[in-house]
C-alpha atoms as a PDB file:
ATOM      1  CA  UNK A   1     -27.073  -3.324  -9.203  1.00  0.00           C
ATOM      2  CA  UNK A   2     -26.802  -5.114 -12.907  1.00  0.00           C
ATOM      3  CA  UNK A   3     -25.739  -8.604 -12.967  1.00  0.00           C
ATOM      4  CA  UNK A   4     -23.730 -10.023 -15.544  1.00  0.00           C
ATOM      5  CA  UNK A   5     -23.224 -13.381 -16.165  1.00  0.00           C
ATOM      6  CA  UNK A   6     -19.920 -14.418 -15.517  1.00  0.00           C
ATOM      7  CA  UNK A   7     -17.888 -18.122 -15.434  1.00  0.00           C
ATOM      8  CA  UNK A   8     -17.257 -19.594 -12.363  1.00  0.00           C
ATOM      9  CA  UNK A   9     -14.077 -21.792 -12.023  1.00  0.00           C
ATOM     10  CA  UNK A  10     -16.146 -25.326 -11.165  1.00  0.00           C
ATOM     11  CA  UNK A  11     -17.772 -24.494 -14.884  1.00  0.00           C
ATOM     12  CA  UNK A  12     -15.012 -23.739 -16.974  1.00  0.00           C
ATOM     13  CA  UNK A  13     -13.865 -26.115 -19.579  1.00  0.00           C
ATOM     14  CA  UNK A  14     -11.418 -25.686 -22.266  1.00  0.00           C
ATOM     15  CA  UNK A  15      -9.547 -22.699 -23.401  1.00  0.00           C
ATOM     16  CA  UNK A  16     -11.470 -21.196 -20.386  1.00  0.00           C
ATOM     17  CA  UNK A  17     -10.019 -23.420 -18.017  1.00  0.00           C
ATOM     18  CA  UNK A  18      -6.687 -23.103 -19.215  1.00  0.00           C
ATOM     19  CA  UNK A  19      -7.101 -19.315 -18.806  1.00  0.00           C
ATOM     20  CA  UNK A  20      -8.154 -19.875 -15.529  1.00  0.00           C
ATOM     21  CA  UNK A  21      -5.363 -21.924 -14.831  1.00  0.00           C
ATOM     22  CA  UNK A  22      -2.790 -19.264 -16.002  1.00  0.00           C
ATOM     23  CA  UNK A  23      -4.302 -16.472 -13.901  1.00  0.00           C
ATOM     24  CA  UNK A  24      -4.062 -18.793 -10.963  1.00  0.00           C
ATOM     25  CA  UNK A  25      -0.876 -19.338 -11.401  1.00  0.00           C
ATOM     26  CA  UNK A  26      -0.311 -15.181  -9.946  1.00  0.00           C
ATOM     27  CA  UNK A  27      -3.658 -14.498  -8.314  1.00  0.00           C
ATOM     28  CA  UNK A  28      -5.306 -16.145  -4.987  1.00  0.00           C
ATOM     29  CA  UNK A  29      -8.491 -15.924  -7.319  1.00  0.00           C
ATOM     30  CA  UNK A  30      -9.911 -14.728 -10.542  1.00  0.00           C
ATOM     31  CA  UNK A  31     -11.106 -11.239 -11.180  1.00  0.00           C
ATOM     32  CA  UNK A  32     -14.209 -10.172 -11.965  1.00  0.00           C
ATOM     33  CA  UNK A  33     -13.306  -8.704 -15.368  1.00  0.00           C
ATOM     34  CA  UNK A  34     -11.794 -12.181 -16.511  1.00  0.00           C
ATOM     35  CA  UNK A  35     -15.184 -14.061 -15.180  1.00  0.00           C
ATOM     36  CA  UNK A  36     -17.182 -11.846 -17.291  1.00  0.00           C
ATOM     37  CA  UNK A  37     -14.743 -11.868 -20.595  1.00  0.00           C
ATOM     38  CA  UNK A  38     -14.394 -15.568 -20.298  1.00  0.00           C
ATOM     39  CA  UNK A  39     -18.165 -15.762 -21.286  1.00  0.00           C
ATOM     40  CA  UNK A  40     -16.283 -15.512 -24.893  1.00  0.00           C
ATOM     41  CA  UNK A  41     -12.516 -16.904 -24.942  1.00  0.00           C
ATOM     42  CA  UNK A  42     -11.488 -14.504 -27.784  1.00  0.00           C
ATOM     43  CA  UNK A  43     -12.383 -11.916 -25.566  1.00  0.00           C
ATOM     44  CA  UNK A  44     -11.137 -13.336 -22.636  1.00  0.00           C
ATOM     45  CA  UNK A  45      -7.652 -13.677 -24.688  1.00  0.00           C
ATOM     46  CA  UNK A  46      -7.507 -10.167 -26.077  1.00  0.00           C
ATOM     47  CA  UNK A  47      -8.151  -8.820 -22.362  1.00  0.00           C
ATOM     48  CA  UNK A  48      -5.252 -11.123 -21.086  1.00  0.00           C
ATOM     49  CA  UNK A  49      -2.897  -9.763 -24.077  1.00  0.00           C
ATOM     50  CA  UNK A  50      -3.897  -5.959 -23.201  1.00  0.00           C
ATOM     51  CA  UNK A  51      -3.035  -5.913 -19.900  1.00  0.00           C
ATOM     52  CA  UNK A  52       0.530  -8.151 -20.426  1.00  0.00           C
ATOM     53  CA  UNK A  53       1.046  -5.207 -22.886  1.00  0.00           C
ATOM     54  CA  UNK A  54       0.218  -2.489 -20.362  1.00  0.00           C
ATOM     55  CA  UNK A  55       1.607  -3.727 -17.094  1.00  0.00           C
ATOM     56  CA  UNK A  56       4.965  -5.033 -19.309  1.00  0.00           C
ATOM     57  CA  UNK A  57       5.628  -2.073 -21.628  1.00  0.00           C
ATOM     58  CA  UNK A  58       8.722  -0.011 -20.799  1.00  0.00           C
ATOM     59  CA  UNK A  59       7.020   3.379 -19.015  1.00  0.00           C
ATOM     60  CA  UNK A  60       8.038   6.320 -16.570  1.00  0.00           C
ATOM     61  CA  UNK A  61       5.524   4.087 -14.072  1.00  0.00           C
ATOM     62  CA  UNK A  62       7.017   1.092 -12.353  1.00  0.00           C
ATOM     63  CA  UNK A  63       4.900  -1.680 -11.952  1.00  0.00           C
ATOM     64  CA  UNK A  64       3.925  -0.932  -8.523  1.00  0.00           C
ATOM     65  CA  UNK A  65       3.134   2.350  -9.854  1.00  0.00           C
ATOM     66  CA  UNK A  66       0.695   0.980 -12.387  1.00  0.00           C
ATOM     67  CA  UNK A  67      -0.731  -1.412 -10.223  1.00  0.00           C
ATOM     68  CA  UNK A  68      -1.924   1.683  -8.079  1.00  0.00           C
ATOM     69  CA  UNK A  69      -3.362   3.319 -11.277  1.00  0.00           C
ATOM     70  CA  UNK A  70      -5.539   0.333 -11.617  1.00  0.00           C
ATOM     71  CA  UNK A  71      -6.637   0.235  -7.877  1.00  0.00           C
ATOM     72  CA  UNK A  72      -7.245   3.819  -8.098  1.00  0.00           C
ATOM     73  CA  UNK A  73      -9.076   3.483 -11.567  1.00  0.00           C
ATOM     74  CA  UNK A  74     -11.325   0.768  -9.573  1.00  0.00           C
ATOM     75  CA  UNK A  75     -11.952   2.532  -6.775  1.00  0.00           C
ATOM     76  CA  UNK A  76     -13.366   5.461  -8.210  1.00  0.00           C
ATOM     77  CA  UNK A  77     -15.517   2.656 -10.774  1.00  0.00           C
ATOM     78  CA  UNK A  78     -16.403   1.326  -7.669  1.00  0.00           C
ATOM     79  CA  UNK A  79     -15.412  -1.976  -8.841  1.00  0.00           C
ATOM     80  CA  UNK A  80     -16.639  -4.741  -5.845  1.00  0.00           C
ATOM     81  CA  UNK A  81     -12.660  -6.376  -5.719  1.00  0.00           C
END
């Protein structure tokens, strides 16, 4: 298995931290894919904006609906969370 450096909570600082924060504020804990894009805030931004604009656009899909897309889309990634 590759390893990939990610940011853990205890070491973020910042605009990470902040970040952090907000995803806190809806999650019991921060996903993978925002521990490894928070290795570079801009990134870590843009991937933050992109999925507000997915999971918020007006679609045929409820939200529900997209959130199973994404497990689904994990799942078959084979995504560890």
């Amino acid at each position: 298995m590759a390893f990939i450096r990610t940011v853990r909570y205890e070491e973020a600082v910042g605009n990470i931290k902040e970040g952090y924060d907000a995803i806190l504020r809806h999650n019991l804990n921060i996903p993978n894919v925002h521990a490894v894009s928070a290795i570079c805030h801009e990134f870590m931004e843009t991937l933050a904006l992109h999925i507000h604009a997915v999971m918020n656009s007006r679609s045929s899909l409820s939200a529900l609906e997209k959130e199973m897309v994404a497990t689904v889309v994990s799942a078959i990634n084979k995504c560890q969370y």
